[in-house]
N, C-alpha and C. Protein backbone atom coordinates (compact mmCIF):
# COMPACT_ATOMS: atom_id res chain seq x y z
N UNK A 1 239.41 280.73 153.68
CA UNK A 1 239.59 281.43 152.40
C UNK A 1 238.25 281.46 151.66
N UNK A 2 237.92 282.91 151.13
CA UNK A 2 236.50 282.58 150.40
C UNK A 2 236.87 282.15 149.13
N UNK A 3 235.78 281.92 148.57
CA UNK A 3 235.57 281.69 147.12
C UNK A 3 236.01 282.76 146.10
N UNK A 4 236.17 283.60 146.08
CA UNK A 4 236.68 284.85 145.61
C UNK A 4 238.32 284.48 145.88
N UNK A 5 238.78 284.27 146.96
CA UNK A 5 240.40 284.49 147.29
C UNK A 5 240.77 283.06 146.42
N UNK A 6 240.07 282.14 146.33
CA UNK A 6 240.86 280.82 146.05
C UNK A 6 240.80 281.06 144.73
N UNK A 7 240.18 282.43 143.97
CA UNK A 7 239.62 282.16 142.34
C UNK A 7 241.56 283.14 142.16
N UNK A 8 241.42 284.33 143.08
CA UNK A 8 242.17 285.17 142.62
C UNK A 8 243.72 283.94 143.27
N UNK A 9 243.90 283.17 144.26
CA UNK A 9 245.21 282.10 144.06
C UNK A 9 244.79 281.36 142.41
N UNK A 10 244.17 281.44 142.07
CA UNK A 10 244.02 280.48 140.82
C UNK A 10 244.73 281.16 139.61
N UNK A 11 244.28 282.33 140.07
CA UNK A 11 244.45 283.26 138.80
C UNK A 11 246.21 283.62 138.79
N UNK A 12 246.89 283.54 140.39
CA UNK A 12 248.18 284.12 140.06
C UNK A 12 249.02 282.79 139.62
N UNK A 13 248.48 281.39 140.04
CA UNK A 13 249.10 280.23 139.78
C UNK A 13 249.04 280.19 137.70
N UNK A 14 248.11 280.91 137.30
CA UNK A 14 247.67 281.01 136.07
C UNK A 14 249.10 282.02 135.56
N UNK A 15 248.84 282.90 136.04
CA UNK A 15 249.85 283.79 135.79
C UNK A 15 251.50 283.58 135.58
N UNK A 16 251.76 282.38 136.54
CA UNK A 16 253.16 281.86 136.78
C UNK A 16 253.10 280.96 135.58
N UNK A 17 252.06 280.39 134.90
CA UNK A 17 252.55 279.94 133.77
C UNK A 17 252.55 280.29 132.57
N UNK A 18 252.38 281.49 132.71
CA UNK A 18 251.83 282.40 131.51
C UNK A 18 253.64 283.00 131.12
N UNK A 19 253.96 282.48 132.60
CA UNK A 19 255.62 283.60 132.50
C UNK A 19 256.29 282.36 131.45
N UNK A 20 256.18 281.56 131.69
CA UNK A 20 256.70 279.99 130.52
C UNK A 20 255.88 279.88 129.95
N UNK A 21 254.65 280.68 129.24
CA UNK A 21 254.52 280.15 127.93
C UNK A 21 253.91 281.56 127.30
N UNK A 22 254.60 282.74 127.27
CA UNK A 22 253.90 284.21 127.15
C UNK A 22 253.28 284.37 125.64
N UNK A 23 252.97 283.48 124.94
CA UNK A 23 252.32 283.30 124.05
C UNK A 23 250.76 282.73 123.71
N UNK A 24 250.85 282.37 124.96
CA UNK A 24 249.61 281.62 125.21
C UNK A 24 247.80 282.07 125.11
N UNK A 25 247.23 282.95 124.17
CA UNK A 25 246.41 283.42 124.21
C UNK A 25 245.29 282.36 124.96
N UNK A 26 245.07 281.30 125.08
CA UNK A 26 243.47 280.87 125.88
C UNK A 26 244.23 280.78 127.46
N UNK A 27 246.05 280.72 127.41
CA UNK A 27 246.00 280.96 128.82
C UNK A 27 245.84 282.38 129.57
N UNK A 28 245.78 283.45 128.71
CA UNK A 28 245.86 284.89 129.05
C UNK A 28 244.06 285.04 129.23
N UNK A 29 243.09 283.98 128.33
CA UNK A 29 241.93 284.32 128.02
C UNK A 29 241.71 284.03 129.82
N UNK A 30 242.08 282.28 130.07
CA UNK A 30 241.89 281.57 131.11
C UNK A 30 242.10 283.14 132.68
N UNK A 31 242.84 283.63 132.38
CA UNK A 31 243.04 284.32 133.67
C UNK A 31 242.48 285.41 134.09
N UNK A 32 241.56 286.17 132.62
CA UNK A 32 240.92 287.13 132.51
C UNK A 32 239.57 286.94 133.50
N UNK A 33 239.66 285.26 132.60
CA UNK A 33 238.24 284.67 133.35
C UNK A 33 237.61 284.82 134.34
N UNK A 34 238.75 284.11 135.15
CA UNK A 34 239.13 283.69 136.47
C UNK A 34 238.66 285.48 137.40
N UNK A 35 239.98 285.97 137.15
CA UNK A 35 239.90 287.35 137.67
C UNK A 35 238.21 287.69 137.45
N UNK A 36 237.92 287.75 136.67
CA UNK A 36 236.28 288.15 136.27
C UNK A 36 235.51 287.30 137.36
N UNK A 37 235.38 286.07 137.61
CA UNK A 37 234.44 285.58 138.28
C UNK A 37 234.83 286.01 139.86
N UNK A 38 236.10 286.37 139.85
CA UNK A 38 236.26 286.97 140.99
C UNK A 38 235.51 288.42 141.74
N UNK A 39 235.31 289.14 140.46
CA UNK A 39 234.98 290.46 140.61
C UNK A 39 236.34 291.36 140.80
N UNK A 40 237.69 290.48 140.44
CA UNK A 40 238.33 291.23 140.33
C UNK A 40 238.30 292.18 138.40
N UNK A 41 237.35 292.99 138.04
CA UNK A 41 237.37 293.30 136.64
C UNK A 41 238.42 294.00 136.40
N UNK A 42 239.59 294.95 137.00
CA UNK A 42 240.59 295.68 136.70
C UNK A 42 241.50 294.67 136.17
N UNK A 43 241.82 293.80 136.92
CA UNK A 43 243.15 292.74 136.63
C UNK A 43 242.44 291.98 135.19
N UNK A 44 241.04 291.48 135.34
CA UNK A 44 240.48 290.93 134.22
C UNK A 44 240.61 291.43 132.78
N UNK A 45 240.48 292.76 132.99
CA UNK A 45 240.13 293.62 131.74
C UNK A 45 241.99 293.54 131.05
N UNK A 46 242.52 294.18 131.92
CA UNK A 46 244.21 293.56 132.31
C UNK A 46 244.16 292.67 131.11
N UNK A 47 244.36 291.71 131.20
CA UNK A 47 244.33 289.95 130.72
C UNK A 47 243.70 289.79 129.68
N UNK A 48 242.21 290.58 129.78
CA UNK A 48 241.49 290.47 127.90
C UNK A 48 242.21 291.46 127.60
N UNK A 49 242.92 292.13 127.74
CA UNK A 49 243.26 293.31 126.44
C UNK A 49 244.42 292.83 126.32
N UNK A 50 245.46 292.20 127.01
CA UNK A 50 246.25 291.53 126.02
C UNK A 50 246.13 290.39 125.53
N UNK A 51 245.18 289.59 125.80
CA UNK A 51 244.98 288.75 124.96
C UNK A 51 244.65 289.14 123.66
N UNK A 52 243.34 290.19 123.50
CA UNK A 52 242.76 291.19 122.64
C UNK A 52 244.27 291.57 121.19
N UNK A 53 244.92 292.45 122.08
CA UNK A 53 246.22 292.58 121.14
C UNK A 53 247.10 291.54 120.79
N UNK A 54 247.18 290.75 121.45
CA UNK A 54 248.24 289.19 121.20
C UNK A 54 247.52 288.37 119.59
N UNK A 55 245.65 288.67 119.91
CA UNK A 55 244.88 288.06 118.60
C UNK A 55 245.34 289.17 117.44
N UNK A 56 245.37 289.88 117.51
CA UNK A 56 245.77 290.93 116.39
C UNK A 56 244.38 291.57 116.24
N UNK A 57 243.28 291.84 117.65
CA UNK A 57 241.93 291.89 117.42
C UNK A 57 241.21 291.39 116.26
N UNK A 58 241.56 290.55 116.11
CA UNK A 58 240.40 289.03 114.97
C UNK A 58 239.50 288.46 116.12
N UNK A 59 239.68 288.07 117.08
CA UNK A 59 239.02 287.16 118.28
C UNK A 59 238.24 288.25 119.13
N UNK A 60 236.85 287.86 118.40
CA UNK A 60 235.55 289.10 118.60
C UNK A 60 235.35 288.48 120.21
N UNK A 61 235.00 287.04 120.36
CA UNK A 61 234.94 286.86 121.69
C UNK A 61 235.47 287.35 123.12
N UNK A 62 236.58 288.22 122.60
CA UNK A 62 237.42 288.70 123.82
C UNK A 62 236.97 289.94 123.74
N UNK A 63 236.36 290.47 122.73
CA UNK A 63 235.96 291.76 122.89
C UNK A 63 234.54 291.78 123.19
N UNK A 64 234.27 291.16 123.31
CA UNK A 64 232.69 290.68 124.09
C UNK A 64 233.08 290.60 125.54
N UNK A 65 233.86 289.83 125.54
CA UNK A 65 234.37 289.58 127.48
C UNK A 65 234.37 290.78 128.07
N UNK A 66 235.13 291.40 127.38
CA UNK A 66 235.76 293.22 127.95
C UNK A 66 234.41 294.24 127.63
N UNK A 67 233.56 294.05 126.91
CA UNK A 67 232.35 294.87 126.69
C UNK A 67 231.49 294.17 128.34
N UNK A 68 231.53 293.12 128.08
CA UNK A 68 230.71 292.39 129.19
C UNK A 68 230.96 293.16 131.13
N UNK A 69 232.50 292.68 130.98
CA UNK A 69 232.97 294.07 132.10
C UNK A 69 232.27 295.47 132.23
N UNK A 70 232.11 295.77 130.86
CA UNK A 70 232.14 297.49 131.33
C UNK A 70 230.47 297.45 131.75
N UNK A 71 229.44 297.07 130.56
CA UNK A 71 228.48 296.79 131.20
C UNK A 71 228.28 296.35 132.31
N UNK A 72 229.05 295.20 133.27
CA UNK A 72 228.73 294.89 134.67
C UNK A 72 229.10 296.67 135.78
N UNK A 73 229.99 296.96 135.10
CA UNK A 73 230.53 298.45 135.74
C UNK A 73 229.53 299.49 135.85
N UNK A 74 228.90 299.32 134.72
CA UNK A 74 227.82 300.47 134.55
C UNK A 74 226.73 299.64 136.03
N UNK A 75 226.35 298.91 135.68
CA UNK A 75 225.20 298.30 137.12
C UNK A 75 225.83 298.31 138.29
N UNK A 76 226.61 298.30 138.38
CA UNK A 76 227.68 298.48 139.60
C UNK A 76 227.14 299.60 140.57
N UNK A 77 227.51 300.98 139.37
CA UNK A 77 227.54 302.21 139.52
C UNK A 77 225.88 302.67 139.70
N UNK A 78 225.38 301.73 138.84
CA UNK A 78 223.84 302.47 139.28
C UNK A 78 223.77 302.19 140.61
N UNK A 79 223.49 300.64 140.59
CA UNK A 79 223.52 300.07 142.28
C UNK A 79 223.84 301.45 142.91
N UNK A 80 224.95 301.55 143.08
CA UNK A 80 225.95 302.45 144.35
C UNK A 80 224.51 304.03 143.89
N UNK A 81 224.72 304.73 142.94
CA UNK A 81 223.23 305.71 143.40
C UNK A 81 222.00 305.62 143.58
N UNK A 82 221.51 304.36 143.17
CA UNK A 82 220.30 303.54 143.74
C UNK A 82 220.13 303.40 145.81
N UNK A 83 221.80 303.34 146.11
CA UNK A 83 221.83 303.15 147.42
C UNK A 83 221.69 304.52 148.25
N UNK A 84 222.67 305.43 147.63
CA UNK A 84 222.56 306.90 147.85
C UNK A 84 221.03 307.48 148.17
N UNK A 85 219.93 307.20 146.75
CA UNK A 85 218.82 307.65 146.67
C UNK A 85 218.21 307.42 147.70
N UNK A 86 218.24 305.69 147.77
CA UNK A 86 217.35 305.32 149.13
C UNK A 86 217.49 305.51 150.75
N UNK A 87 219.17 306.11 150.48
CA UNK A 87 219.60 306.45 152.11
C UNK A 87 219.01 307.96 152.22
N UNK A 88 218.93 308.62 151.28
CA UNK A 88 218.55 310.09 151.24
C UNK A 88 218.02 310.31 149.80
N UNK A 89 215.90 310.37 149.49
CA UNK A 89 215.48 310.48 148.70
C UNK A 89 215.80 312.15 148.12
N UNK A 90 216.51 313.06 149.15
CA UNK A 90 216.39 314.28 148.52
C UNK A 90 217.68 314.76 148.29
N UNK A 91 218.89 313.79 147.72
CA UNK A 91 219.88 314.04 147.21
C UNK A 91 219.90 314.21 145.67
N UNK A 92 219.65 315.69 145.41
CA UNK A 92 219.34 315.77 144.11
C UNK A 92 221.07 315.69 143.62
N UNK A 93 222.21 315.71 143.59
CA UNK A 93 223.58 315.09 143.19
C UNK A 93 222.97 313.93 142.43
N UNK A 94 222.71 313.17 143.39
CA UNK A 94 222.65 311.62 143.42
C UNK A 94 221.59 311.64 142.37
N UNK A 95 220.48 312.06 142.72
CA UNK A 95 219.62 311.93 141.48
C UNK A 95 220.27 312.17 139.83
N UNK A 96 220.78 313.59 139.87
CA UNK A 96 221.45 313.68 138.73
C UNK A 96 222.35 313.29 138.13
N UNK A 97 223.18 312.99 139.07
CA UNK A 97 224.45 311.12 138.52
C UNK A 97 224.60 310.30 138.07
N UNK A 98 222.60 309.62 138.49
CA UNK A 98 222.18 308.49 138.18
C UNK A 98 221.49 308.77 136.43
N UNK A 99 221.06 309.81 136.27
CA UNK A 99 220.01 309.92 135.03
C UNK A 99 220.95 309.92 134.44
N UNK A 100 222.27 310.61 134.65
CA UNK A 100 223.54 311.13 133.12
C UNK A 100 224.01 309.74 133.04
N UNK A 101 224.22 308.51 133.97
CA UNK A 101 224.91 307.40 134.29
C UNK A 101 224.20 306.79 133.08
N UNK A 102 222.40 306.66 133.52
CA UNK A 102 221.91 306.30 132.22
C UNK A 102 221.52 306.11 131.03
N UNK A 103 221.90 307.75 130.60
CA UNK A 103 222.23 307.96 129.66
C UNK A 103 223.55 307.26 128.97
N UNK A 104 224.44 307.39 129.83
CA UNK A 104 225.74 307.00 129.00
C UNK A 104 226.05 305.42 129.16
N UNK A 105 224.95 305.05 130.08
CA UNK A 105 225.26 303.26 130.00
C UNK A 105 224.23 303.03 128.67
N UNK A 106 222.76 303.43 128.33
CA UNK A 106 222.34 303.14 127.26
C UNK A 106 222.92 303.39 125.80
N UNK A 107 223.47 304.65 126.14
CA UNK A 107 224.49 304.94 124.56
C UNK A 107 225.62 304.18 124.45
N UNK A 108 226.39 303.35 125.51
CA UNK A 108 227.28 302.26 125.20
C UNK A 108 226.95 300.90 124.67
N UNK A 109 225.61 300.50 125.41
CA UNK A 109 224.70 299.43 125.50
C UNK A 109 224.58 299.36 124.09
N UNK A 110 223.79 300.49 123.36
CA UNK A 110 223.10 300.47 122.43
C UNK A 110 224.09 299.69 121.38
N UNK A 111 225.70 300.63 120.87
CA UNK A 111 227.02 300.57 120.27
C UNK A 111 227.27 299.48 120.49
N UNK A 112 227.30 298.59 121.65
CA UNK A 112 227.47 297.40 121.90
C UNK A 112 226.81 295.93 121.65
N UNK A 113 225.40 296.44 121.79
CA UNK A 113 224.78 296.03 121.12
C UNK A 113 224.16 295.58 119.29
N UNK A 114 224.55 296.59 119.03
CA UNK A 114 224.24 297.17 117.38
C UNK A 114 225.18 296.67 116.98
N UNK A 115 226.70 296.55 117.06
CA UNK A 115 227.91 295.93 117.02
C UNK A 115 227.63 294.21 116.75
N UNK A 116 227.39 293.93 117.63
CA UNK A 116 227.31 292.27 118.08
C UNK A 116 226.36 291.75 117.22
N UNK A 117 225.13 292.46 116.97
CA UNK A 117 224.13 292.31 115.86
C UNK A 117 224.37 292.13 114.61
N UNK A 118 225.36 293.44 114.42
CA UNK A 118 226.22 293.40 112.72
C UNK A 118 226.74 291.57 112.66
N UNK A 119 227.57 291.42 113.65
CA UNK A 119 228.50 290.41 113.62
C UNK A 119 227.97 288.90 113.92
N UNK A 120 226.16 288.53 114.28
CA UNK A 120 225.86 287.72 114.55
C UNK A 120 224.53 287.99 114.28
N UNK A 121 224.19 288.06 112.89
CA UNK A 121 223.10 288.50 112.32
C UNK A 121 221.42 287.35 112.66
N UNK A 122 222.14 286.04 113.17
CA UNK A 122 220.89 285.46 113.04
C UNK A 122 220.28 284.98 114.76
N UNK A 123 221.33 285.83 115.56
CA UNK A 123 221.28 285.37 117.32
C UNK A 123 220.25 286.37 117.06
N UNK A 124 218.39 285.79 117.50
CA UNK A 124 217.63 286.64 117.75
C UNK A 124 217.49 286.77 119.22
N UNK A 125 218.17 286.45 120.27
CA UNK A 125 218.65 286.83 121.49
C UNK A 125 219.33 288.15 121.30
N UNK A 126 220.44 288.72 120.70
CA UNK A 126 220.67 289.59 120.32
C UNK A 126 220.60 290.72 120.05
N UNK A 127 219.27 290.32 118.83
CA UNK A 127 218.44 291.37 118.46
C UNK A 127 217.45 291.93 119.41
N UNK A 128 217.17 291.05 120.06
CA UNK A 128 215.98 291.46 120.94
C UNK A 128 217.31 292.32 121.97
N UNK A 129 218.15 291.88 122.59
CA UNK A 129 218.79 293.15 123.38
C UNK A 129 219.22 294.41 123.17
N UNK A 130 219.01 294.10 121.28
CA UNK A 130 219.28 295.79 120.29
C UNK A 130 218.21 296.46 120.50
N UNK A 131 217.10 295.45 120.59
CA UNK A 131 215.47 296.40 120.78
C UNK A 131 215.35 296.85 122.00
N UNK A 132 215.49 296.47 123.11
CA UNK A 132 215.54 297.07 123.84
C UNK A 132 216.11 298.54 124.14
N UNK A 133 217.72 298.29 123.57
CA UNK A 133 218.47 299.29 123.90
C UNK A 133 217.95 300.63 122.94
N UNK A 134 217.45 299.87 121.71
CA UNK A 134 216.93 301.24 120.66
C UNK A 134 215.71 301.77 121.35
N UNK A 135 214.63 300.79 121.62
CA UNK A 135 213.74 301.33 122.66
C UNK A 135 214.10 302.64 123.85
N UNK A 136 215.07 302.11 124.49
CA UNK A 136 215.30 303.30 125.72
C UNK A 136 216.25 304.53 125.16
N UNK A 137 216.57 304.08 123.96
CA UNK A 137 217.34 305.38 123.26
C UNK A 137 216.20 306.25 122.56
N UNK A 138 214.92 305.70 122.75
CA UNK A 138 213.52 306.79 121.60
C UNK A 138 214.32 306.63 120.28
N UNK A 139 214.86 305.19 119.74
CA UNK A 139 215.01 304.88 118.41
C UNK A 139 213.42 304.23 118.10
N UNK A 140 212.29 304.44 118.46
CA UNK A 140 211.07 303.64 118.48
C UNK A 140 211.53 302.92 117.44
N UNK A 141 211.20 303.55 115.87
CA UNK A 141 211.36 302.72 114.76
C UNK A 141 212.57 301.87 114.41
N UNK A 142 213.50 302.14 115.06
CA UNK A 142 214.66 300.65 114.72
C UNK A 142 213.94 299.70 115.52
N UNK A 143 213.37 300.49 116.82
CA UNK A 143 213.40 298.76 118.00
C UNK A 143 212.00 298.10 117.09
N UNK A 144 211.45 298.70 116.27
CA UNK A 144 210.37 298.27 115.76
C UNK A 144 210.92 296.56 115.24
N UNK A 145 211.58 297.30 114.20
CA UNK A 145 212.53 296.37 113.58
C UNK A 145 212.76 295.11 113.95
N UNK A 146 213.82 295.44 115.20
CA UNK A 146 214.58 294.22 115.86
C UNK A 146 213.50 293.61 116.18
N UNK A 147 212.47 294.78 117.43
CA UNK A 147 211.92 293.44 117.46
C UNK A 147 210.62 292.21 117.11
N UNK A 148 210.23 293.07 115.67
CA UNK A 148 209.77 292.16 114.60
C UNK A 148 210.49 290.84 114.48
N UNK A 149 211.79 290.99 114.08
CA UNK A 149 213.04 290.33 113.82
C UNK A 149 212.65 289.17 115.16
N UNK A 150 213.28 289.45 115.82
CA UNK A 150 213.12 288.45 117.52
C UNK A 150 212.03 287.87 117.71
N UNK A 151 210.62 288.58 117.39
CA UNK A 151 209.56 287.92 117.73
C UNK A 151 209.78 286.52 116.94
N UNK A 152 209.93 285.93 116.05
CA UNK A 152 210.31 285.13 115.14
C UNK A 152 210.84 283.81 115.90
N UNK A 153 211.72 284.29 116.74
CA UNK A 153 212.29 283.13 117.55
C UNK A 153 211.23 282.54 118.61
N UNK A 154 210.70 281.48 119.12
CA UNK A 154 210.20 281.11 119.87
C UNK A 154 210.20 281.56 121.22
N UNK A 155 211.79 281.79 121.93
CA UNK A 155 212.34 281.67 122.93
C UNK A 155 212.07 283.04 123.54
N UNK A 156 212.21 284.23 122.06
CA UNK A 156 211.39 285.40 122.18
C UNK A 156 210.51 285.73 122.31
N UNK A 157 209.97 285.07 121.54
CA UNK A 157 208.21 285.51 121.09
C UNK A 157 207.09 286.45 121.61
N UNK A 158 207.13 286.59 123.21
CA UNK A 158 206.30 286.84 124.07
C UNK A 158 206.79 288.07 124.45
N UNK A 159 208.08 288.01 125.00
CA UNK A 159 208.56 289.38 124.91
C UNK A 159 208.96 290.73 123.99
N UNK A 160 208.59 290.15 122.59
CA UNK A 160 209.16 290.91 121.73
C UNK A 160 207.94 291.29 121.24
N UNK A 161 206.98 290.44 121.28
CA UNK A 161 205.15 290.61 121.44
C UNK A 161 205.20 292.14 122.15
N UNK A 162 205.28 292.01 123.13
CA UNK A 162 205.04 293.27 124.39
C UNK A 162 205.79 294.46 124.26
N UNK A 163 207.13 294.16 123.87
CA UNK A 163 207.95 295.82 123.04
C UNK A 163 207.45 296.10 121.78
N UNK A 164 206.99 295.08 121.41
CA UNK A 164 206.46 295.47 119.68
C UNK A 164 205.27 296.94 120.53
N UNK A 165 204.64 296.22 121.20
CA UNK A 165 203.11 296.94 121.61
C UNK A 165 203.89 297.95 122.63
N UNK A 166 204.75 298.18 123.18
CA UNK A 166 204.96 299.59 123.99
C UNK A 166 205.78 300.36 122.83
N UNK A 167 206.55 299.93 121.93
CA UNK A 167 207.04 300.27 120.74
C UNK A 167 205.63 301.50 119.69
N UNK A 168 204.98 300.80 119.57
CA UNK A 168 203.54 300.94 118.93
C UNK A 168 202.78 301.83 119.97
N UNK A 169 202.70 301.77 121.24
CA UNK A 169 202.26 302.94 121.99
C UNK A 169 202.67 304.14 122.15
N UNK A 170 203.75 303.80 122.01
CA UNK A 170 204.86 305.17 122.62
C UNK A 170 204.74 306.25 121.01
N UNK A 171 204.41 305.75 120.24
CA UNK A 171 204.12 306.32 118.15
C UNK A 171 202.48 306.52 119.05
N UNK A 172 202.32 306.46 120.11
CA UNK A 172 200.47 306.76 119.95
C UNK A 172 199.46 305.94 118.90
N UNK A 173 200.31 304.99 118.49
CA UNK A 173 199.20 303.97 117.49
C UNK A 173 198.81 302.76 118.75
N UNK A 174 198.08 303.17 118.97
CA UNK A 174 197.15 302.54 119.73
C UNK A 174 196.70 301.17 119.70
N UNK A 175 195.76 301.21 118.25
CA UNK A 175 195.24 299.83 118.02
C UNK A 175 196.46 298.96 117.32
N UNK A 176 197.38 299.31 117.07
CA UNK A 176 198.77 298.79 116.63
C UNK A 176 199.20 297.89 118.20
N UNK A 177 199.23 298.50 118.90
CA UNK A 177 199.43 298.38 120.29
C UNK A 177 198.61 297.52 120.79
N UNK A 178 197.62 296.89 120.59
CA UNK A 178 196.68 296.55 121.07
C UNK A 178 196.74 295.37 120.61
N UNK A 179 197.20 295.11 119.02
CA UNK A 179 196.87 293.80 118.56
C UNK A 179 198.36 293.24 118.72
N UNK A 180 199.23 293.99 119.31
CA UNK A 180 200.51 292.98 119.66
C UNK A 180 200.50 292.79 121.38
N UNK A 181 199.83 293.62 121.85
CA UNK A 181 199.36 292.88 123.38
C UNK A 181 199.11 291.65 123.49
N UNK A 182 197.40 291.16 122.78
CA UNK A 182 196.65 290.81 122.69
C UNK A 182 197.33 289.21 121.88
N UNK A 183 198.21 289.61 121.09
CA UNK A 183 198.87 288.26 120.44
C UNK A 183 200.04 288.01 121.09
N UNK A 184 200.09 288.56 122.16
CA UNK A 184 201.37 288.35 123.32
C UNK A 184 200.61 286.84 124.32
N UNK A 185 199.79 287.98 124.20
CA UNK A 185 198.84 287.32 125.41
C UNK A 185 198.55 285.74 125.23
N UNK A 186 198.04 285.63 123.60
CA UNK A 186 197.63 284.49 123.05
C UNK A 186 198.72 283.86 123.10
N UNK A 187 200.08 284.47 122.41
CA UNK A 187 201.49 283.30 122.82
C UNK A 187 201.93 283.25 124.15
N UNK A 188 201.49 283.59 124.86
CA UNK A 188 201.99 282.94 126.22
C UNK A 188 201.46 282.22 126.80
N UNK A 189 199.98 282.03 127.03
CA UNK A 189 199.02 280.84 126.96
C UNK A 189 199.42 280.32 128.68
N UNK A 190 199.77 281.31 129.40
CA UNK A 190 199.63 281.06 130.61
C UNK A 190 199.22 282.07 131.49
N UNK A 191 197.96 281.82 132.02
CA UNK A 191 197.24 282.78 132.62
C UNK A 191 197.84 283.18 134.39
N UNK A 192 197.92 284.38 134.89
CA UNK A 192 197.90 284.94 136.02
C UNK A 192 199.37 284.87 136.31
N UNK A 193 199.91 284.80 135.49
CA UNK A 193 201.53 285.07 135.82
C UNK A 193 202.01 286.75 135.59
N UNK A 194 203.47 287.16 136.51
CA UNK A 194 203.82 288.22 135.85
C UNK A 194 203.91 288.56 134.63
N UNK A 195 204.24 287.98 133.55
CA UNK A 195 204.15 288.24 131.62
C UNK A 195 202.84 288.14 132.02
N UNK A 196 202.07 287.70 132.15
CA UNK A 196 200.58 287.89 131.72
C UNK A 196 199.60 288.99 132.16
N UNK A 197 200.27 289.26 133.38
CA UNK A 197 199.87 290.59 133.91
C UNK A 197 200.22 291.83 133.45
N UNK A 198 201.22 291.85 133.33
CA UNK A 198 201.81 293.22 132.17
C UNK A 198 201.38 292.87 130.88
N UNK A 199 201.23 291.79 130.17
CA UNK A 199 200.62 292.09 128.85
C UNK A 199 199.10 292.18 129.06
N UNK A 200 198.07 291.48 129.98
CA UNK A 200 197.07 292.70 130.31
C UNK A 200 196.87 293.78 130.54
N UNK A 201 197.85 294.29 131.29
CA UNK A 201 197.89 295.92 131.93
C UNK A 201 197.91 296.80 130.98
N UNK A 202 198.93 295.87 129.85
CA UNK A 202 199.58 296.65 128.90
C UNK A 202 198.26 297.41 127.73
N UNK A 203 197.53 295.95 127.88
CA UNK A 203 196.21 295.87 126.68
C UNK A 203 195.57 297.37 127.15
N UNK A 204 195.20 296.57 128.34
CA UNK A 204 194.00 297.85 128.94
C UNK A 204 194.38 299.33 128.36
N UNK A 205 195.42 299.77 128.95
CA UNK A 205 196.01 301.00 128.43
C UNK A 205 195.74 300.87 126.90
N UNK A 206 196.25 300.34 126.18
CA UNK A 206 196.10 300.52 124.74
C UNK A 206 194.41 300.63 124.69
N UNK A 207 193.48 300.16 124.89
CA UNK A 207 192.42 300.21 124.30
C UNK A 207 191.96 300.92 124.99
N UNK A 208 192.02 301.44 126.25
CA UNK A 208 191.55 303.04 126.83
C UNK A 208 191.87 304.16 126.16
N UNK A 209 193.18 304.04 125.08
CA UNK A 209 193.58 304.92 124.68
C UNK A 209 192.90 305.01 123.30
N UNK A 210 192.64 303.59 122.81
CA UNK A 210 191.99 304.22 121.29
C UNK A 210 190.17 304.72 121.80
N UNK A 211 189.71 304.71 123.06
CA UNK A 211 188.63 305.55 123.10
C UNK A 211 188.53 307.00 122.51
């Protein structure tokens, strides 16, 4: 039996007690779980949405679980035209599947994001995943924002350094760009690594550009 089959026996043994106690919201949460680590997400999603309605939707956490699903769905789906592309680079279908896919996984992302932000104003983990998502939406000036906001956190710092400065490039402000490279660079304080290589790469470009 794999690991997957013994999660989904877990989940129906879950289920049989759910029939004696059908009130049970952390046991409805418990099975969503379960199903989820399975990769079963249909039956999962199943399980958070009535848990979801059983809370009277007050219990934001379950609506995080079920956002969490759809996002894994969206990578799913790229995967699968990522595979297409590479079995046949001249499947323009496939090509065009994938760009609309991304479109509509970033415009969920974003909602999902921006959401969770409202509701957990000081997770600068968070924010920094709003900047991103405003970033790939050409919100330049919100992701500015966030990720001003994020740089703040330690845990951030370095990365929110480096969107600040592609943030600041992409506006064509250049030397804007340049001095959040450059103070990326200084907070990361570890030389010849990947972060350190892209926030060089990153520099160069910026200051070729204010020539």
């Amino acid at each position: 039996m794999t690991p997957e089959d013994e999660l989904v026996e877990k989940a129906k043994k879950l289920i049989e007690a759910l029939k004696e106690q059908p009130d049970d919201l952390a046991l409805m949460i418990a099975i969503g779980d379960t199903f989820a680590r399975a990769g079963r997400d249909d039956q999962a999603r199943q399980y958070y949405q009535m848990a979801y309605t059983a809370s009277g939707g007050s219990d934001y956490r379950i609506k995080v679980k079920m956002d969490e699903l759809l996002i894994r769905q969206f990578r799913r789906e790229l995967r699968a035209f990522d595979t297409r592309i590479y079995e046949n680079p001249n499947d323009q279908e496939a090509a065009k599947g994938r760009n609309e896919l991304i479109e509509k996984k970033n415009a969920v992302e974003l909602e999902i994001f921006s959401e969770r932000s409202d509701k957990y104003p000081t997770d600068m983990i968070l924010r920094f995943e709003l900047g991103l998502r405003q970033y790939r939406g050409n919100r330049i000036k919100e992701a500015i924002g966030s990720f001003e906001l994020s740089s703040r956190d330690p845990k951030n710092k370095v990365q929110s350094l480096n969107m600040l400065g592609k943030c600041f490039f992409a506006l064509k402000l250049y030397r804007e760009a340049a001095v959040q490279f450059q103070a990326g660079m200084e907070a990361h304080g570890i030389m010849g690594d990947d972060m350190w290589k892209e926030l060089r790469h990153n520099l160069g470009l910026a200051k070729d550009n204010m020539e």
